[in-house]
Protein backbone atom coordinates (compact mmCIF):
# COMPACT_ATOMS: atom_id res chain seq x y z
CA UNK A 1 41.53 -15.64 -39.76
CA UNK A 2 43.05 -14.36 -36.46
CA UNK A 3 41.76 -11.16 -36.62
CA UNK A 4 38.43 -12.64 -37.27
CA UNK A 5 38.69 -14.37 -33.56
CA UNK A 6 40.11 -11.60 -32.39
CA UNK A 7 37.39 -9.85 -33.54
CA UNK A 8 34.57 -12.08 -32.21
CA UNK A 9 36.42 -12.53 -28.86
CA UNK A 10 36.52 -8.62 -28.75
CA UNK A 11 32.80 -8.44 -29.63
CA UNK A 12 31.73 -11.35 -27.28
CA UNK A 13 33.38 -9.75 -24.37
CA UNK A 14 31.87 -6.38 -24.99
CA UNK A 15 28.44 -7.58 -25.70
CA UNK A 16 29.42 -9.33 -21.81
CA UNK A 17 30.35 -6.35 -20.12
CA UNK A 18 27.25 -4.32 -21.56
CA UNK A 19 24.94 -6.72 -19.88
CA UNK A 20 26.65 -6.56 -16.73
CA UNK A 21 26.41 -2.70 -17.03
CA UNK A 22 22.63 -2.84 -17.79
CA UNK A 23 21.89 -5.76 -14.94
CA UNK A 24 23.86 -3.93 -12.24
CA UNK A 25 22.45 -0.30 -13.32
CA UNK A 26 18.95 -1.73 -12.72
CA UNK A 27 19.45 -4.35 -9.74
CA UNK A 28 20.96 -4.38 -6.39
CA UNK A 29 21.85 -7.44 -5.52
CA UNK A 30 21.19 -11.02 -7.33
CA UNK A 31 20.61 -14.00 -4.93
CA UNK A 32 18.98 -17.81 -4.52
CA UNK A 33 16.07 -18.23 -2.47
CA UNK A 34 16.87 -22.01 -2.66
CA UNK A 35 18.42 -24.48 -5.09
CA UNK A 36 16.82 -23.36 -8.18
CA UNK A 37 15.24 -20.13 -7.93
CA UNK A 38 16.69 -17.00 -8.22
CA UNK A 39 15.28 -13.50 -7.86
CA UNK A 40 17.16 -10.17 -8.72
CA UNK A 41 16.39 -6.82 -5.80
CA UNK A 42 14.75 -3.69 -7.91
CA UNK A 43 13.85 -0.46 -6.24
CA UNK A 44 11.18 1.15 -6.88
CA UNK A 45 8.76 4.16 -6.19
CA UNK A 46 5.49 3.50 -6.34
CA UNK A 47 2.22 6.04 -5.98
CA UNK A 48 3.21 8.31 -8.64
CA UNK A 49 1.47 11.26 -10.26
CA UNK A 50 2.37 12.89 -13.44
CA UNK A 51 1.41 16.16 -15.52
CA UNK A 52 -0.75 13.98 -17.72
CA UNK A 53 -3.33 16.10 -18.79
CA UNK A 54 -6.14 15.05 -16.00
CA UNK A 55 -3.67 13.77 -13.09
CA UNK A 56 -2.53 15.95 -10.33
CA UNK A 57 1.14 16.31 -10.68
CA UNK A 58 3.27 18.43 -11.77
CA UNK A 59 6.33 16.67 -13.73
CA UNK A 60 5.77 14.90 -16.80
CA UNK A 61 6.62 11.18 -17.55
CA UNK A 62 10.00 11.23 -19.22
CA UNK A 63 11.08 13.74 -16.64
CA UNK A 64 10.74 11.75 -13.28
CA UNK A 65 11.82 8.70 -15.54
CA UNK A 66 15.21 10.32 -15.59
CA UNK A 67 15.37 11.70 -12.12
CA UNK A 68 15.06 8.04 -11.02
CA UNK A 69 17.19 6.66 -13.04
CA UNK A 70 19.79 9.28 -11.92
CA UNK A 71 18.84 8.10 -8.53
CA UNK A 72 19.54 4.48 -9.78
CA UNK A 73 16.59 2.87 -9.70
CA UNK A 74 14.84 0.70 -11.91
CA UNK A 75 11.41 1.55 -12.04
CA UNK A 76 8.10 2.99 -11.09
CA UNK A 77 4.52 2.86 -10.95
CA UNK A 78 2.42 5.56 -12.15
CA UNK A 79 -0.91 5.57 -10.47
CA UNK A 80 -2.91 8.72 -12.04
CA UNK A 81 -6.14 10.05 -10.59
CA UNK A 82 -8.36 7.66 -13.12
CA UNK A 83 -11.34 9.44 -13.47
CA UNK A 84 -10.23 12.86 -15.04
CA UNK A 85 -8.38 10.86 -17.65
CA UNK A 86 -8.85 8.69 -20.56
CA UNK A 87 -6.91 5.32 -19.04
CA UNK A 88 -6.07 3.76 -22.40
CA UNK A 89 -4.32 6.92 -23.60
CA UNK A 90 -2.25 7.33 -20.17
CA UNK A 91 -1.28 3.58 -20.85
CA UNK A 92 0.05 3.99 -24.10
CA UNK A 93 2.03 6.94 -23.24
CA UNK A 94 3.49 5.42 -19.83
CA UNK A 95 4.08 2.15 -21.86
CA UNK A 96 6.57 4.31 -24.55
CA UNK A 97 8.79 4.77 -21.73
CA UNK A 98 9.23 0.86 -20.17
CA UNK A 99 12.49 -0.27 -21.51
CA UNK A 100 15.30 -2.64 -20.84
CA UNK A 101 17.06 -0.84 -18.14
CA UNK A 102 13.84 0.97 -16.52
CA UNK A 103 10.59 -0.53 -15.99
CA UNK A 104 7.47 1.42 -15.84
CA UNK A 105 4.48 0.36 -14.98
CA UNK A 106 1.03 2.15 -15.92
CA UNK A 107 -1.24 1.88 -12.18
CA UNK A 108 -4.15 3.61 -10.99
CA UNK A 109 -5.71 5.64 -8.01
CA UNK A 110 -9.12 4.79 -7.19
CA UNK A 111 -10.58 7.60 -4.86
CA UNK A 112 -13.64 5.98 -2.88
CA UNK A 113 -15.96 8.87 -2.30
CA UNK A 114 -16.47 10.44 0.93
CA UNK A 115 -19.90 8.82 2.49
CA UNK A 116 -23.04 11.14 2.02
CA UNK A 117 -23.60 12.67 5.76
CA UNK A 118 -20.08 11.63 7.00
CA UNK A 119 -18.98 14.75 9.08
CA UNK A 120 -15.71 13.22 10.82
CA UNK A 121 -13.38 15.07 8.69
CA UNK A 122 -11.35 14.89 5.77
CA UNK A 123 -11.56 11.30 4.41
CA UNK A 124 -9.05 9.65 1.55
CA UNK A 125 -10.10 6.55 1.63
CA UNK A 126 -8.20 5.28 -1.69
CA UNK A 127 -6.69 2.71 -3.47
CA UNK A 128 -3.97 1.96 -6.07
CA UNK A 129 -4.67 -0.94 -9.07
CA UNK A 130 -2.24 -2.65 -11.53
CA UNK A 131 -3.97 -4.57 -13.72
CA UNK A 132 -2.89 -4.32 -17.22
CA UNK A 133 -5.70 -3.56 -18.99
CA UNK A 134 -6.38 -0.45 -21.20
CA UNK A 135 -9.98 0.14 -20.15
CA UNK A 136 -10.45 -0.77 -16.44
CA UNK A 137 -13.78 -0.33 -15.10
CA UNK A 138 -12.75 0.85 -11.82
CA UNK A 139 -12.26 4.57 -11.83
CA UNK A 140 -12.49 7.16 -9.37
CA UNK A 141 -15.95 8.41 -7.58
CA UNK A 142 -17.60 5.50 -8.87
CA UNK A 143 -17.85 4.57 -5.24
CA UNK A 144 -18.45 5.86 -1.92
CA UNK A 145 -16.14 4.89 1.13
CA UNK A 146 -18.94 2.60 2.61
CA UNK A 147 -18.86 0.43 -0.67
CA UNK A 148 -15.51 -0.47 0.07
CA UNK A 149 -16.79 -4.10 -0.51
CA UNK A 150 -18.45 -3.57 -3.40
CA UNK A 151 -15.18 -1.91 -5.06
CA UNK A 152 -12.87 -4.42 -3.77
CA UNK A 153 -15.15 -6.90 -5.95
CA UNK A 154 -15.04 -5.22 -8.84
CA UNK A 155 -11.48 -5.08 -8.98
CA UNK A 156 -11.59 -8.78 -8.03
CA UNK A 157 -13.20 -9.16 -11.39
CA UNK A 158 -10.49 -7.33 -13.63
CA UNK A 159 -7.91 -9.64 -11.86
CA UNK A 160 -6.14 -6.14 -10.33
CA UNK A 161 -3.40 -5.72 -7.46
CA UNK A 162 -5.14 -3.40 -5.45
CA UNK A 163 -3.55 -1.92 -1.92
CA UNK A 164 -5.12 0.04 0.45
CA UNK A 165 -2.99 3.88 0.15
CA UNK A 166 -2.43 5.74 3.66
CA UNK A 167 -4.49 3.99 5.59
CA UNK A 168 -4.76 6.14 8.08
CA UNK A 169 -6.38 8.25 6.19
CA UNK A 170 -9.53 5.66 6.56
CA UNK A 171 -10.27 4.52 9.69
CA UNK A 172 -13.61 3.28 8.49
CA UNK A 173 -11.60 0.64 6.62
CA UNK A 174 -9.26 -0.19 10.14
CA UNK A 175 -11.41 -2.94 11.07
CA UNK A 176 -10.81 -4.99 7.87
CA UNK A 177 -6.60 -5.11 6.46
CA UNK A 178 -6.92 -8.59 5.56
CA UNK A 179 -9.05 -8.29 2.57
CA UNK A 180 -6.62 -5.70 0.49
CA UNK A 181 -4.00 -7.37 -1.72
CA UNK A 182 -1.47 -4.55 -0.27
CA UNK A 183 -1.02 -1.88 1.99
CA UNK A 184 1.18 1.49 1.58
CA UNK A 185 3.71 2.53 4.27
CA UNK A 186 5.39 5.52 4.62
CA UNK A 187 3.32 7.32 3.37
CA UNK A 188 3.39 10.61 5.91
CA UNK A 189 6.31 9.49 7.40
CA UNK A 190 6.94 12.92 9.49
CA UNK A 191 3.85 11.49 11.88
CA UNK A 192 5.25 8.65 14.37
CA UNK A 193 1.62 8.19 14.79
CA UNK A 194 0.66 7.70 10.89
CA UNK A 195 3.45 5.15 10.72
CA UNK A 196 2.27 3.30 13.91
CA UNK A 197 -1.46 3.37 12.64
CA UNK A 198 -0.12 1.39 9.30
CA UNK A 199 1.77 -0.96 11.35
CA UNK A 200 -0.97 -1.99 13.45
CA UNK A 201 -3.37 -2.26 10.18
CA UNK A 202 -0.65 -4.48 9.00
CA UNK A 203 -0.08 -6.65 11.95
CA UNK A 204 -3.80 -7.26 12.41
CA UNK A 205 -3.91 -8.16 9.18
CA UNK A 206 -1.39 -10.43 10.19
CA UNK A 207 -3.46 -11.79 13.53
CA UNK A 208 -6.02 -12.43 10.85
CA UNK A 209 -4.53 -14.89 8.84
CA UNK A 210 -3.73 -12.62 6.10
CA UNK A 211 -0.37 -11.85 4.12
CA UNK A 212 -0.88 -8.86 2.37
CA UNK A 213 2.32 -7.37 0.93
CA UNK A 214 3.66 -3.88 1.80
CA UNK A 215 4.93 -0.76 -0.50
CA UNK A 216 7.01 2.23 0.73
CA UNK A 217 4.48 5.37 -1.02
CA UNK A 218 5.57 8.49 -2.23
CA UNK A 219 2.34 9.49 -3.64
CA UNK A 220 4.42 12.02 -5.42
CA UNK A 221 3.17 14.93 -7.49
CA UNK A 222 6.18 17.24 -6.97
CA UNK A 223 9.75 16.28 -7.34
CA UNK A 224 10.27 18.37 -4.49
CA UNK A 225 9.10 15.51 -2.17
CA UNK A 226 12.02 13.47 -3.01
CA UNK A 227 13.69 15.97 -1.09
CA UNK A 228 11.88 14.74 2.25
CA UNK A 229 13.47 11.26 2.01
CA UNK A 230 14.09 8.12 -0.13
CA UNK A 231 10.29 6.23 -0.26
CA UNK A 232 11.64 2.96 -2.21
CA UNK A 233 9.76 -0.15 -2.61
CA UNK A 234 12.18 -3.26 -3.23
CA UNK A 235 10.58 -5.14 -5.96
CA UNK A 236 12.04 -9.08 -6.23
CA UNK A 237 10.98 -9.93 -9.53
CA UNK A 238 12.68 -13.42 -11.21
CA UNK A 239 13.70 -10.79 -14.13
CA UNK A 240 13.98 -8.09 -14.81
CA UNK A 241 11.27 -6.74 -16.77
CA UNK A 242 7.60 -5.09 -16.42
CA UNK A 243 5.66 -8.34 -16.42
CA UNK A 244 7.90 -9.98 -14.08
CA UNK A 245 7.75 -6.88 -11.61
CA UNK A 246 3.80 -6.79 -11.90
CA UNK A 247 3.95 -10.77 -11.06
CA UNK A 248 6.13 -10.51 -7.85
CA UNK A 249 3.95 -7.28 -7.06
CA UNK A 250 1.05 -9.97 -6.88
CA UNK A 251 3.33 -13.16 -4.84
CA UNK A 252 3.93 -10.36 -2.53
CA UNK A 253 7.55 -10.21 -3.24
CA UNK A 254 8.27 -6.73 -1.96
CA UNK A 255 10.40 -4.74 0.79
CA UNK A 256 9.20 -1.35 2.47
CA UNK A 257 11.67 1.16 3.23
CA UNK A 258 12.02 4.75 3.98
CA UNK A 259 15.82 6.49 3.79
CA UNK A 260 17.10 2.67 3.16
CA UNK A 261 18.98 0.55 1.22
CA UNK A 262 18.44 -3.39 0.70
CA UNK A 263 21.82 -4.44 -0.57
CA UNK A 264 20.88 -8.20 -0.27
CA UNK A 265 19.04 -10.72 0.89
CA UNK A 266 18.85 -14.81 1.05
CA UNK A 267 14.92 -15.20 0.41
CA UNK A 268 11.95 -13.10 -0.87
CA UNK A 269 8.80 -12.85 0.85
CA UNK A 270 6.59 -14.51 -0.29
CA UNK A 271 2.61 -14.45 -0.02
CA UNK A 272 2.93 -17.92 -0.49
CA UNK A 273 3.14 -20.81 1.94
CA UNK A 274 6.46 -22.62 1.16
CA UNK A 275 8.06 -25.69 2.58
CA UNK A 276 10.40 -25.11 4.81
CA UNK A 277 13.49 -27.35 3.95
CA UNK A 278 13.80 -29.36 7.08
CA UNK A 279 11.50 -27.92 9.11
CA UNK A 280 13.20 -24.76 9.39
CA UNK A 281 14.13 -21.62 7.86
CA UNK A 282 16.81 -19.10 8.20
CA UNK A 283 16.66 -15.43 6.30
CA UNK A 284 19.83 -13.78 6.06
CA UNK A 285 20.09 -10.06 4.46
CA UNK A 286 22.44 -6.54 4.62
CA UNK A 287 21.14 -3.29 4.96
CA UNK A 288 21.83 0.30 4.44
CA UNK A 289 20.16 2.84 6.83
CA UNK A 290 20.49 6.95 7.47
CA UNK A 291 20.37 6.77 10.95
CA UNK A 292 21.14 10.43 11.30
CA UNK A 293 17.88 11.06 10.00
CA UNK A 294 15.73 9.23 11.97
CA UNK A 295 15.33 6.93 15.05
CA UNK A 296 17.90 4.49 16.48
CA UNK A 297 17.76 1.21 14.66
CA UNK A 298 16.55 -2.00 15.86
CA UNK A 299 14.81 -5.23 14.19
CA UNK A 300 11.75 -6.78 15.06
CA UNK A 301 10.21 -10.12 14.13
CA UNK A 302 6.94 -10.55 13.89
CA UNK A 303 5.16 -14.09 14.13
CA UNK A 304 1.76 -14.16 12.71
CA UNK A 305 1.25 -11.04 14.17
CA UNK A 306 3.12 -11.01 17.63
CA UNK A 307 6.25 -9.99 18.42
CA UNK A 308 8.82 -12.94 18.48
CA UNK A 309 11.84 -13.80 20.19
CA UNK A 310 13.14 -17.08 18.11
CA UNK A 311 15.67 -19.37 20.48
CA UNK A 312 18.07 -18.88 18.18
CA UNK A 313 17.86 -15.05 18.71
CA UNK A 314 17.67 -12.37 16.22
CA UNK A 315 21.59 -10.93 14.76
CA UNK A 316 21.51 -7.03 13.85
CA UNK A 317 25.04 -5.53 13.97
CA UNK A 318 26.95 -2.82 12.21
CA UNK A 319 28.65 -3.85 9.26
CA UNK A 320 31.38 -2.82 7.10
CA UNK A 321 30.23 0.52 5.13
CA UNK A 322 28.80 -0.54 1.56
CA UNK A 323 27.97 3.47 0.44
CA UNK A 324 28.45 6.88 1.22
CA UNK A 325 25.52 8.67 3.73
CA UNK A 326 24.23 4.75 5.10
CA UNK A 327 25.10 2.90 7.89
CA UNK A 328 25.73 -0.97 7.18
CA UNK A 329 23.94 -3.59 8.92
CA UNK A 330 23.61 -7.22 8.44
CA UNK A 331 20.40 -8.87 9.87
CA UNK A 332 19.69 -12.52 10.50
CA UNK A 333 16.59 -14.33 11.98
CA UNK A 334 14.88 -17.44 11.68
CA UNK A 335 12.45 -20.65 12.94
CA UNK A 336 12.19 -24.19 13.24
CA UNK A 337 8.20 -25.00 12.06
CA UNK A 338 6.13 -27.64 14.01
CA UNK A 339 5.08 -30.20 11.72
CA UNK A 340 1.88 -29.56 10.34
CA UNK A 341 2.31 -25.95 11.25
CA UNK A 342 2.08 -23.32 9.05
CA UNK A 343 3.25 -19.24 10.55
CA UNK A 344 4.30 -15.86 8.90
CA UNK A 345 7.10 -13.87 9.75
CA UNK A 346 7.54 -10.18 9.05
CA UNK A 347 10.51 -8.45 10.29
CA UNK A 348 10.80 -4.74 10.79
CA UNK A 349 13.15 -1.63 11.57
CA UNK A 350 10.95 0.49 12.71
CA UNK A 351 10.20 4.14 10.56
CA UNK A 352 13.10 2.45 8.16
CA UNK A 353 11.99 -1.19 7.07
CA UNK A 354 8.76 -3.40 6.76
CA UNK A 355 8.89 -6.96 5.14
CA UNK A 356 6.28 -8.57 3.80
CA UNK A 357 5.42 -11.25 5.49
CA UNK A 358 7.66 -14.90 4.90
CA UNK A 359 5.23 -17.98 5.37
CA UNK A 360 6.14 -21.52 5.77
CA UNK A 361 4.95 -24.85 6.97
CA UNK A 362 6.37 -27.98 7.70
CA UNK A 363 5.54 -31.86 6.41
């Protein structure tokens, strides 16, 4: 009879410590964004191409599943070229490898055409989609850049994520960031210039009333570009699982970084206007940064698309180190709304971290 306690206590405890293993293997850091919702912190890489017969890359699924696991992360989105492929197929096969302790999700690239007659150069004016079906309508080619509203309907209409992939890349889409879902940072991050032209698609966006959410893009088709730098997206799903990831994905629940760690954080973004609980908010978070490889750090806060300097002012010190190769810091910033008011917030530091934006209002 004892031993068949003892056993059961032995068993319960394992069964314990193997779901500790699996949560903390997959997630950074599990925290409350108030009273009685919780969120767990899962990186990422997202723009991902594979050997799939039909893609462009050059490592097969199971392959850069592995590396990234290695890496410890917990997932990725594979966005193939979607013309030169049968979709449904690429699904299934993507879909055999989303399991408990790594999620992957099966994307898209849409390539909008360059415009008959456009001679300014080389243009990539392209876009990645999570939708979940097997047959999507939107492919590549089907569209020329000028149709951008045209496409941007049609993927409307299969209820997809879409975001708008190195954007500078297409200027003749500048003049519009608000009506994308997303847009991809990163992406080129040896060009100052390329990062700069993403921020200030994003901020206008911003200025415009908008909230799209940001990625970090590797657009990888060679594991060799890992070796440039760590391209995460922090994913802040309320579990951890595909579905979960795909539906924080579309609340705008995500983190940009480049060569950066989010260890925690108090709140998620959110593409949602919340409540702020007495008329204020306060967003509290710890970061990991290789400074050695880039600029100095600094934080900026963003309010609805201008730089802001709250009077309780902005905290960004050195902290005590967390892992090997990163500099700690912990970062703190926050408002009191006007009643009736509603802003966004986005804070930044800058070629190593873009938020998507936090939105509030106050009764």
């Amino acid at each position: 009879m004892k031993s068949d306690k003892f056993l059961s206590s032995f068993l319960s405890l394992t069964a314990f410590i193997v779901s500790l293993l699996i949560l903390s293997s997959a997630t950074a850091y599990a925290s409350a964004s108030d009273g009685a919702s919780s969120f767990i912190i899962v990186p990422v890489w997202v723009h991902v191409h594979t050997n799939f017969k039909g893609d462009g890359g050059s490592e097969s699924i199971p392959k850069i599943v592995d590396y990234l696991k290695s890496k410890g992360y917990g997932g990725v989105i594979l966005t193939p070229h979607s013309a030169r492929l049968t979709f449904k197929d690429f699904k299934t096969e993507a879909e055999k490898y989303d399991a408990s302790d790594f999620a992957v999700i099966a994307g898209r690239e849409v390539i909008a055409s360059k415009d008959e007659g456009d001679d300014d150069g080389i243009v990539m004016c392209h876009i990645n989609a999570v939708s979940g079906i097997p047959d999507p309508p939107v492919l590549d080619h089907k569209y020329e850049a000028g149709q951008r509203d045209a496409l941007i309907a049609d993927l409307k209409k299969e209820n997809a994520v879409y975001i708008w992939n190195h954007p500078w890349a297409c200027k003749q889409w500048s003049p519009s960031p608000e009506l994308f879902d997303g847009i991809e940072f990163f992406n080129d991050i040896q060009s100052v210039d390329n990062y700069n032209a993403e921020k200030g698609f994003y901020i206008n966006a911003l200025k415009k009333g908008a909230h799209p959410f940001v990625v970090s893009g590797i657009d990888m088709h060679s594991l060799v570009q890992a070796t440039i730098g760590e391209f995460t997206t922090y994913i802040l799903p309320d579990e951890f699982n595909s579905a979960s990831m795909v539906k924080a994905l579309r609340n705008g629940n995500t983190i940009a970084a480049f060569n950066a760690k989010l260890f925690k954080i108090s709140e998620r973004p959110s593409n949602t206007i919340r409540n702020a609980a007495g008329n204020e908010f306060s967003i509290k978070g710890t970061l990991g940064l290789k400074v050695g490889l880039g600029p100095k750090a600094s934080m900026i806060v963003y309010k609805n698309g201008e730089v802001f300097t709250p009077k309780n002012p902005v905290t960004f010190e050195r902290g005590e180190k967390l892992q090997k190769g990163y500099v700690t810091y912990n970062f703190s910033f926050g408002d009191k709304i006007e009643p009736g008011a509603a802003s966004c917030y986005v804070f930044e530091i800058p070629q190593y971290v873009v938020s998507s934006p936090y939105c509030y209002t106050a009764k």
